[in-house]
C-alpha atoms as a PDB file:
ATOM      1  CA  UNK A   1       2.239 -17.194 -23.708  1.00  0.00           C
ATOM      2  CA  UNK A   2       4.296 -14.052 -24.811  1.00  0.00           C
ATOM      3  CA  UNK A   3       2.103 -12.849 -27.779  1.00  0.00           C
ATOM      4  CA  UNK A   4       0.725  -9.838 -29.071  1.00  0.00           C
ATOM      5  CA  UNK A   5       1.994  -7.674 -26.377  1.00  0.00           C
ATOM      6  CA  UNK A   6       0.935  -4.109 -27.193  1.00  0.00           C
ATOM      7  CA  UNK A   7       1.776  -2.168 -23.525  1.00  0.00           C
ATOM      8  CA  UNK A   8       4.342  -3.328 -20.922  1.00  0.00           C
ATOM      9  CA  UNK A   9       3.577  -2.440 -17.098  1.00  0.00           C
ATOM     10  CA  UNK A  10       7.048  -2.836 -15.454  1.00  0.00           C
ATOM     11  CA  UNK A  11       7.101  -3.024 -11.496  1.00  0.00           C
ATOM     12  CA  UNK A  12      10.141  -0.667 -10.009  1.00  0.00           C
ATOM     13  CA  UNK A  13      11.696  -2.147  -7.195  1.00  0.00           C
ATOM     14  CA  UNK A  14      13.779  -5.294  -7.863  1.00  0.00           C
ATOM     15  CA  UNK A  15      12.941  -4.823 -11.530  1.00  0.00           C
ATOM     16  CA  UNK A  16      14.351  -1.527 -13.522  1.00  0.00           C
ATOM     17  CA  UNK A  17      17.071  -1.480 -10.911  1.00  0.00           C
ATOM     18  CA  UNK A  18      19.255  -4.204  -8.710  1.00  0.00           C
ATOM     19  CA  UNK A  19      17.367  -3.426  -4.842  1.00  0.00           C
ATOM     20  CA  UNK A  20      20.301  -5.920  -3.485  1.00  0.00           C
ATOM     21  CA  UNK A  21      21.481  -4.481   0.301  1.00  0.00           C
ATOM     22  CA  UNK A  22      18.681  -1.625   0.076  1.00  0.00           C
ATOM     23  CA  UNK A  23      16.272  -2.879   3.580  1.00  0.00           C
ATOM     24  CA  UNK A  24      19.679  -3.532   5.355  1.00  0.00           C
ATOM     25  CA  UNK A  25      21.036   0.378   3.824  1.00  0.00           C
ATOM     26  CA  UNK A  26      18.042   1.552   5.372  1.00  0.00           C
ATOM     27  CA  UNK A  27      18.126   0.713   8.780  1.00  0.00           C
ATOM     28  CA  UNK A  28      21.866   1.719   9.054  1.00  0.00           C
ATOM     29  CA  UNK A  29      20.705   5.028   7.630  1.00  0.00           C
ATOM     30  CA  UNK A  30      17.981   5.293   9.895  1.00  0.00           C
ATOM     31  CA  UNK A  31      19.321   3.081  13.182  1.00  0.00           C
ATOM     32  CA  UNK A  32      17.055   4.711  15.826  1.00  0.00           C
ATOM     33  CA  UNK A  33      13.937   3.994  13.503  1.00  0.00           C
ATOM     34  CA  UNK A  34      14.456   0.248  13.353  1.00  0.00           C
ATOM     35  CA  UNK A  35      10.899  -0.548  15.309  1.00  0.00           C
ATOM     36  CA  UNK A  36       9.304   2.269  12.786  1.00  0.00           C
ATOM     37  CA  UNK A  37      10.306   0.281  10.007  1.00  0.00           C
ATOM     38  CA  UNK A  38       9.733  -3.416  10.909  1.00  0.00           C
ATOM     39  CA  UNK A  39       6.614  -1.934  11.853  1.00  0.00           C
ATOM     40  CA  UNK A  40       5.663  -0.334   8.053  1.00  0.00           C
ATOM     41  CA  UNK A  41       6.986  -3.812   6.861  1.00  0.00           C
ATOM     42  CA  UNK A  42       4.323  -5.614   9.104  1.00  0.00           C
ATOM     43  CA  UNK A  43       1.388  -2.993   8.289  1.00  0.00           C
ATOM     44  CA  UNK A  44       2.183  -3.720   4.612  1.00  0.00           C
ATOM     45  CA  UNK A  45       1.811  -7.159   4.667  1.00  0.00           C
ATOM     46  CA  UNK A  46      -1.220  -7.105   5.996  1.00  0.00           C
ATOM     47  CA  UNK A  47      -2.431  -4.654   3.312  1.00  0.00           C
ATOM     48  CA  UNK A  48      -1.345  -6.785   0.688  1.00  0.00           C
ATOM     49  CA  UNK A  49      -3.644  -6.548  -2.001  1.00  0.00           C
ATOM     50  CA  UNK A  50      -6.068  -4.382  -0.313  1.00  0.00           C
ATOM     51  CA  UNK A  51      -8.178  -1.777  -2.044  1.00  0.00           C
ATOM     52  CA  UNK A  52      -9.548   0.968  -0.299  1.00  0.00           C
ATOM     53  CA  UNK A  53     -10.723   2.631  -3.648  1.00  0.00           C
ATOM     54  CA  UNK A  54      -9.210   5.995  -2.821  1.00  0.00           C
ATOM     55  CA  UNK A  55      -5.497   7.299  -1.681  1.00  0.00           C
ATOM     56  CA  UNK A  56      -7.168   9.300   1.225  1.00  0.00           C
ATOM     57  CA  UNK A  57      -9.179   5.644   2.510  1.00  0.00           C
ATOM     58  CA  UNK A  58      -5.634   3.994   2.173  1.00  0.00           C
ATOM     59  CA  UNK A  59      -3.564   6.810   3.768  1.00  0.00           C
ATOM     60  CA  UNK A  60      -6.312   6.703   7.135  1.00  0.00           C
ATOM     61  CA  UNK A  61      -6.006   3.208   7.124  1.00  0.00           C
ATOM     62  CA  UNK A  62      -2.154   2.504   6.858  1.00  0.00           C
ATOM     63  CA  UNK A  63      -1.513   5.759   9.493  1.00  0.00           C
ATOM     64  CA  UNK A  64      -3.643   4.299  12.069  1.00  0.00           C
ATOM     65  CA  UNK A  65      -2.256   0.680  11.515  1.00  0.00           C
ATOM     66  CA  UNK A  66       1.545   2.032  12.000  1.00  0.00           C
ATOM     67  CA  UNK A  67      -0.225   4.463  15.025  1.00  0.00           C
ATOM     68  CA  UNK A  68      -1.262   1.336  17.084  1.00  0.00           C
ATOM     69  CA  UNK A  69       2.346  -0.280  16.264  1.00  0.00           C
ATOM     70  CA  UNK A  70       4.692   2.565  16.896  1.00  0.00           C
ATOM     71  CA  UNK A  71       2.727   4.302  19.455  1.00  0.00           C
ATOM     72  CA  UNK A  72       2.758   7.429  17.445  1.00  0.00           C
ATOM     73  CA  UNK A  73      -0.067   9.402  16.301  1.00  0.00           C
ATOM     74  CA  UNK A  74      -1.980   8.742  12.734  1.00  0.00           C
ATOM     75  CA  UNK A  75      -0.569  11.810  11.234  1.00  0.00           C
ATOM     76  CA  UNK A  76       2.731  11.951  12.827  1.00  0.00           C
ATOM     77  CA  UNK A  77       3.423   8.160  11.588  1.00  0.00           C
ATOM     78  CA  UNK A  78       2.216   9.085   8.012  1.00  0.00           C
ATOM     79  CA  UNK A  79       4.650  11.952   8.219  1.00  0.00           C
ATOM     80  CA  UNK A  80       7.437   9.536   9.534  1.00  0.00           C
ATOM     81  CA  UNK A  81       6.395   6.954   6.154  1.00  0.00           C
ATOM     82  CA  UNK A  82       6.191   9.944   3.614  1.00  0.00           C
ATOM     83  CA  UNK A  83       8.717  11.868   4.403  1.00  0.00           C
ATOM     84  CA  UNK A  84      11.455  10.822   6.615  1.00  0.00           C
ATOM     85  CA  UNK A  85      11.357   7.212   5.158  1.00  0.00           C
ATOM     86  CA  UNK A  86      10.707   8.068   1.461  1.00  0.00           C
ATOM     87  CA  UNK A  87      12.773  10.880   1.890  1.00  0.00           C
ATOM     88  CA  UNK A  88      15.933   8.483   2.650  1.00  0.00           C
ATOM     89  CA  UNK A  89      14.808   5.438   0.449  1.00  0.00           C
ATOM     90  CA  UNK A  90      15.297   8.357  -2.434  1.00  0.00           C
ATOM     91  CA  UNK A  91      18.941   9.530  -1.279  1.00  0.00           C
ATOM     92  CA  UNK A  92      20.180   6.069  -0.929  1.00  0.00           C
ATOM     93  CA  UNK A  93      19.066   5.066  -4.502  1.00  0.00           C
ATOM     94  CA  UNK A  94      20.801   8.383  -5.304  1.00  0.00           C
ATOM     95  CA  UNK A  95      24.170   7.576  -3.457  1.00  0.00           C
ATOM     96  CA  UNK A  96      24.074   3.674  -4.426  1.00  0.00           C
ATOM     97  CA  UNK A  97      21.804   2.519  -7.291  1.00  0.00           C
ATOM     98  CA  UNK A  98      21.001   2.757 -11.130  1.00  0.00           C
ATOM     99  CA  UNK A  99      18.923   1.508 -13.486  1.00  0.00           C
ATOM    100  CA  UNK A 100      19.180  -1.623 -15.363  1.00  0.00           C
ATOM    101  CA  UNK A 101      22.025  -1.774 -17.972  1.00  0.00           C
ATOM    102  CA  UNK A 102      20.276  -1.592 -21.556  1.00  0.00           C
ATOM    103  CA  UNK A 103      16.908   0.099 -19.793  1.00  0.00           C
ATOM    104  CA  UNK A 104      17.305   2.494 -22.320  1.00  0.00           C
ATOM    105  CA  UNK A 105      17.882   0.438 -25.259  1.00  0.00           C
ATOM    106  CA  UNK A 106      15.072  -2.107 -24.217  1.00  0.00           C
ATOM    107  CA  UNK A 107      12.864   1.076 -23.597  1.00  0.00           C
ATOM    108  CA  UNK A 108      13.545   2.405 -27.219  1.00  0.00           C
ATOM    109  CA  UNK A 109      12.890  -0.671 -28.700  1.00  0.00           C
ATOM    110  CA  UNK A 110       9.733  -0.934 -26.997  1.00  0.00           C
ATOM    111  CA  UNK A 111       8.482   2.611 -28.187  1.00  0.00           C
ATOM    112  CA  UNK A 112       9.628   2.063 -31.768  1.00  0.00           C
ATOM    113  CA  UNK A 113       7.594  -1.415 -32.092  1.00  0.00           C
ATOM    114  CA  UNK A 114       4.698   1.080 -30.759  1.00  0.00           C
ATOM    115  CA  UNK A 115       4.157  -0.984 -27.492  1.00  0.00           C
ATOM    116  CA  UNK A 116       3.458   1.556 -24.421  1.00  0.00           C
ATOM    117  CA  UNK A 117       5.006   1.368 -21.587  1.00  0.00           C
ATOM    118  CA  UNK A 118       4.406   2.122 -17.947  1.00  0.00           C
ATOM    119  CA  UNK A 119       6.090   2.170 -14.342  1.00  0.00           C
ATOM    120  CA  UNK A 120       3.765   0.689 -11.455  1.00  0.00           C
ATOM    121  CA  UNK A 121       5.624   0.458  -8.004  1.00  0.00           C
ATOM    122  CA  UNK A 122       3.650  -0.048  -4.545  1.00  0.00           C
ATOM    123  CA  UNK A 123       5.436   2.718  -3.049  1.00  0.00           C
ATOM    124  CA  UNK A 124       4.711   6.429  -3.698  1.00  0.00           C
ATOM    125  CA  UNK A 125       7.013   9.177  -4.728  1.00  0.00           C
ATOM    126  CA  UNK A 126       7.471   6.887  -8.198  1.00  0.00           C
ATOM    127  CA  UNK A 127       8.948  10.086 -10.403  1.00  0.00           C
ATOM    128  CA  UNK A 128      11.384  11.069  -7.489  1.00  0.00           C
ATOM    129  CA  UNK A 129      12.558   7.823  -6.904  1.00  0.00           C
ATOM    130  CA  UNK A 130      13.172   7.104 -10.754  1.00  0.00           C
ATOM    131  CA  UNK A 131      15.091  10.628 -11.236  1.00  0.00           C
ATOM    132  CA  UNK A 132      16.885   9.040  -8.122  1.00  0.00           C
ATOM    133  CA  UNK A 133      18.013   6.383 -10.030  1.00  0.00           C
ATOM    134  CA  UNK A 134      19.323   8.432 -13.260  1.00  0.00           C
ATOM    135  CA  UNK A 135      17.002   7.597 -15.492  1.00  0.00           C
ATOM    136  CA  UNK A 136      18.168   9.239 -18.977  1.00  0.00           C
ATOM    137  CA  UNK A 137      16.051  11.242 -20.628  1.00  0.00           C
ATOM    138  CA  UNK A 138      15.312   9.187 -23.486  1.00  0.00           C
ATOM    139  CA  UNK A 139      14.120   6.307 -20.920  1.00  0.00           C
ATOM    140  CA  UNK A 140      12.098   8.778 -19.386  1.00  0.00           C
ATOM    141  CA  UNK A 141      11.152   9.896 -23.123  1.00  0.00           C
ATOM    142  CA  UNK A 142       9.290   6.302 -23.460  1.00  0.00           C
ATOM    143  CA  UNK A 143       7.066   5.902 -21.226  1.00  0.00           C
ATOM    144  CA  UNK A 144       3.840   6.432 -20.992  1.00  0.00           C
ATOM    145  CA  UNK A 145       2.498   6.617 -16.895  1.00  0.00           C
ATOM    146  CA  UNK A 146       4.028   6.106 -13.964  1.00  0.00           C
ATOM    147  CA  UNK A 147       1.655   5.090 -10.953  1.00  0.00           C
ATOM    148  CA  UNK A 148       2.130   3.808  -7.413  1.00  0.00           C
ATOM    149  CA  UNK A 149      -0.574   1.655  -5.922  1.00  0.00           C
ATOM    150  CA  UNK A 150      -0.740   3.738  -3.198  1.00  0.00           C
ATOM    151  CA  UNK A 151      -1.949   6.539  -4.929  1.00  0.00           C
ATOM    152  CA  UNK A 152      -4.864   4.332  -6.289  1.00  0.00           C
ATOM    153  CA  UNK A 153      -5.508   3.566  -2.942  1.00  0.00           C
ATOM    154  CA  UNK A 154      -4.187  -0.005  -3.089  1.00  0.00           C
ATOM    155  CA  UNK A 155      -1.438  -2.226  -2.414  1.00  0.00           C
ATOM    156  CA  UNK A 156      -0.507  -5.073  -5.532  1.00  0.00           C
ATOM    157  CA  UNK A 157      -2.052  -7.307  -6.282  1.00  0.00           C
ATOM    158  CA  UNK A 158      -5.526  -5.553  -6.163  1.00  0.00           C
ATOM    159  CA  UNK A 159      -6.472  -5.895  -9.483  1.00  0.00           C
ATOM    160  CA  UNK A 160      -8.184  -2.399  -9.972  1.00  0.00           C
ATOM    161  CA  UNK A 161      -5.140  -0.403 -10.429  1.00  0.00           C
ATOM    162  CA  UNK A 162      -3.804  -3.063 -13.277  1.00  0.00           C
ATOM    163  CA  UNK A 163      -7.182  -2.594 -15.346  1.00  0.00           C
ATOM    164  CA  UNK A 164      -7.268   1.454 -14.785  1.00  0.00           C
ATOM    165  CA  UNK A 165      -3.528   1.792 -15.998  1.00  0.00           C
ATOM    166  CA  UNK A 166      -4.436  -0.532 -19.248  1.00  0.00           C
ATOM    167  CA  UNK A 167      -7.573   1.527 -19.391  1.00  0.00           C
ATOM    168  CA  UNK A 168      -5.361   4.436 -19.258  1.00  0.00           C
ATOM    169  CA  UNK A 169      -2.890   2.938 -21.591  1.00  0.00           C
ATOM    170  CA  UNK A 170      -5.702   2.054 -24.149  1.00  0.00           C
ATOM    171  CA  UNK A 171      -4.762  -1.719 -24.203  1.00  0.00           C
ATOM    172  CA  UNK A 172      -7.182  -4.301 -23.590  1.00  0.00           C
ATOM    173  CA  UNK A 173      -5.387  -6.043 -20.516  1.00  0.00           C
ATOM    174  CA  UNK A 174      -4.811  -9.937 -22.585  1.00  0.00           C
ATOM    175  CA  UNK A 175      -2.750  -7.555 -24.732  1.00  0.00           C
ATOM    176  CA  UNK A 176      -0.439  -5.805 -21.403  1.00  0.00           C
ATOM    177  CA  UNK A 177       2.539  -7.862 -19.563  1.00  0.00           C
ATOM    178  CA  UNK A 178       3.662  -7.126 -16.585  1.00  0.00           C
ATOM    179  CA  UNK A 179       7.132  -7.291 -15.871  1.00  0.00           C
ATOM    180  CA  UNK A 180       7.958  -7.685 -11.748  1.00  0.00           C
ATOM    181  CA  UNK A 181      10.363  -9.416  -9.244  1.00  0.00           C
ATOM    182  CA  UNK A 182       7.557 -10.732  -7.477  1.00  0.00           C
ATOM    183  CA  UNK A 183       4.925 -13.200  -7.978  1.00  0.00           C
ATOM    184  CA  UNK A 184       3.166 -12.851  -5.508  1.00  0.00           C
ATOM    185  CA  UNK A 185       2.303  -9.369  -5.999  1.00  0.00           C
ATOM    186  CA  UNK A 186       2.923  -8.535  -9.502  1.00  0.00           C
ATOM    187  CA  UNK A 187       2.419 -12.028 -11.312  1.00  0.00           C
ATOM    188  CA  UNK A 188      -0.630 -12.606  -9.405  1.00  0.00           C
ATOM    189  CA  UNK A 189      -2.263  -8.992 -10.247  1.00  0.00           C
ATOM    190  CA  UNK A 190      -0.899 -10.160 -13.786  1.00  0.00           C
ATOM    191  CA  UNK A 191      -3.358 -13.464 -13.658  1.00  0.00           C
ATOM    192  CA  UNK A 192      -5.866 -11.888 -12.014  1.00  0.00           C
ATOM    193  CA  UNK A 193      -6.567  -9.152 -14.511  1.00  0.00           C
ATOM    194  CA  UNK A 194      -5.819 -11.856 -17.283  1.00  0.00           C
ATOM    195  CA  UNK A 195      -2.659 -10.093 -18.484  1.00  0.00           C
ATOM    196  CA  UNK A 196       0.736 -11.916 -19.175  1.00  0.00           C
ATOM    197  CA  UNK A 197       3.656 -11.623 -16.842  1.00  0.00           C
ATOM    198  CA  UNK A 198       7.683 -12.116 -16.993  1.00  0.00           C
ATOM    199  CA  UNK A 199       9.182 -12.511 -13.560  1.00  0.00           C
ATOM    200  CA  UNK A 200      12.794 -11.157 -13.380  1.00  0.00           C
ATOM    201  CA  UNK A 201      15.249 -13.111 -11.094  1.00  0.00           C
ATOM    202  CA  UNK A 202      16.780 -11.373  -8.396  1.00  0.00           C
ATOM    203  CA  UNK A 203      18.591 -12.529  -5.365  1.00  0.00           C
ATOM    204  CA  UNK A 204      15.249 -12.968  -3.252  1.00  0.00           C
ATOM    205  CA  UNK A 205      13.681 -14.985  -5.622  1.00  0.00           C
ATOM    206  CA  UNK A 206      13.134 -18.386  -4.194  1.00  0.00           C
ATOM    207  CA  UNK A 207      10.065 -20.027  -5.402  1.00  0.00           C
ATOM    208  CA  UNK A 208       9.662 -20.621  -9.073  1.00  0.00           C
ATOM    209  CA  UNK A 209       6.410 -20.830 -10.669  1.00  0.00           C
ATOM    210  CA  UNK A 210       5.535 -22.994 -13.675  1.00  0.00           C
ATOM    211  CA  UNK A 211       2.665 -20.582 -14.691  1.00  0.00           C
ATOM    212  CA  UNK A 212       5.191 -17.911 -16.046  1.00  0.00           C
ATOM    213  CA  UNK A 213       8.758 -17.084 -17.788  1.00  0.00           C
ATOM    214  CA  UNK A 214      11.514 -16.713 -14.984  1.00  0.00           C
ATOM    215  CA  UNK A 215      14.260 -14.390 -16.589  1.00  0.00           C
ATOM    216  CA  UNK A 216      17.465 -12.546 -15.509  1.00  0.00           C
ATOM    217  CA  UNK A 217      16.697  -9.083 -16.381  1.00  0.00           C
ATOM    218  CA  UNK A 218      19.815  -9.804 -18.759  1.00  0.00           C
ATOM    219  CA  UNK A 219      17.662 -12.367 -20.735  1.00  0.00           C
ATOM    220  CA  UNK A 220      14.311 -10.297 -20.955  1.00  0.00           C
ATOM    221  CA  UNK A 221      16.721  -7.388 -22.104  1.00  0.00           C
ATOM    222  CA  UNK A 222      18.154  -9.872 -25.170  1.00  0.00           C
ATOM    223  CA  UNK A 223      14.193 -11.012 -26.040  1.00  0.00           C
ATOM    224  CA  UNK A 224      13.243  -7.656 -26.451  1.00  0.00           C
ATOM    225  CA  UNK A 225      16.226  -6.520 -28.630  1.00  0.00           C
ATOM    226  CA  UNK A 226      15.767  -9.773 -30.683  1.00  0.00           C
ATOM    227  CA  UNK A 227      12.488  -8.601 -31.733  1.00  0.00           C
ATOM    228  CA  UNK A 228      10.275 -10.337 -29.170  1.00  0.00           C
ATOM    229  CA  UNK A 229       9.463 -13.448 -30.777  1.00  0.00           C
ATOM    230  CA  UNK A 230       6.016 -14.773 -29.522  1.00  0.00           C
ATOM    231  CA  UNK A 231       6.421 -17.778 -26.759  1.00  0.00           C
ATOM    232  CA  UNK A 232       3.810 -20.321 -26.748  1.00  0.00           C
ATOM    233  CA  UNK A 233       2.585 -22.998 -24.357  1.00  0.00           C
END
């Protein structure tokens, strides 16, 4: 468990930064969209770890999922989910959110042991949403890709996306670990690709696995600047 890691696939949300208040900053923000959004919530769920091979297939099928739930048409609810939604997602991590303290550091670190790393979030607009959060430029410096599932055509955990972005990365996937909030989406795209995964605690985390580490992003921060000492069952 832990060894040989030679590319690191870290999951966004919940992960690089603290995502504490952000659902319940969104609705206030958008207060006359509350049915549009508990509505994108539902759709998602129920596209959980589907793959429709391309981001056009996925697009068709998520606008006319929300269409038939908001009473909107296909392209005006895609519209609504790409812009107006992103759009404010972005300026609230701008107004209220960075990244993780020691990102950088843990980042550099990374890069200098010659271990590539990558960003992988299930929503799109991954490079705004990071410069949203301040990323400095030496973070930004380290990494190799940054991909949204979405733009594979997918939702986590569809294992597809996992495999291209170690193809991408070069690493055969027993060599990559993903690092995600969620088990149930990253940890189990993580098993079923045969990669390793850390899960980093947050305050939604409520079931905890045997299968995998369970960290504070604190504690995952000290293993990598203590030189990443192997872990073994």
């Amino acid at each position: 468990m832990l060894s040989d890691v030679k590319a690191v696939i870290f999951d966004l949300d919940g992960t690089l930064y603290n995502f504490k208040w952000l659902p319940l900053r969104l609705m206030w923000a958008l207060p006359t969209d509350f049915s549009r959004i508990a509505a994108d919530r539902s759709v998602r769920k129920k596209l959980k770890g589907c793959d429709f091979g391309t981001p056009e297939a996925y697009k068709e099928e998520y606008s006319k999922r929300m269409a038939k739930a908001t009473a909107l048409k296909p392209k005006d609810a895609l519209n609504w989910y790409s812009n107006r939604y992103i759009g404010t997602m972005c300026f609230l991590l701008k107004k209220y959110y960075l990244a993780r303290q020691k990102l950088e550091e843990v980042f550099q670190v990374l890069c200098d042991k010659g271990i590539k790393i990558a960003v992988f979030s299930d929503y799109p607009r991954v490079r705004q949403r990071i410069r949203a959060l301040d990323f400095s430029d030496g973070t930004m410096a380290a990494v190799c890709g940054i991909y949204s599932a979405e733009d594979f055509g997918s939702q986590k955990p569809a294992p597809r996306p996992f495999l291209e972005i170690a193809s991408e990365l070069g690493v055969s996937p027993e060599h990559c670990l993903v690092v995600g909030d969620r088990d149930d989406t990253d940890g189990e795209g993580a098993r079923k690709t045969n990669m390793q995964f850390v899960q980093i605690e947050t305050h939604k985390t409520k079931v905890k696995e045997p299968n995998h580490p369970l960290w504070s992003w604190e504690d995952f921060a000290e293993w990598v600047l203590q030189g990443m000492e192997p872990l073994e069952d």
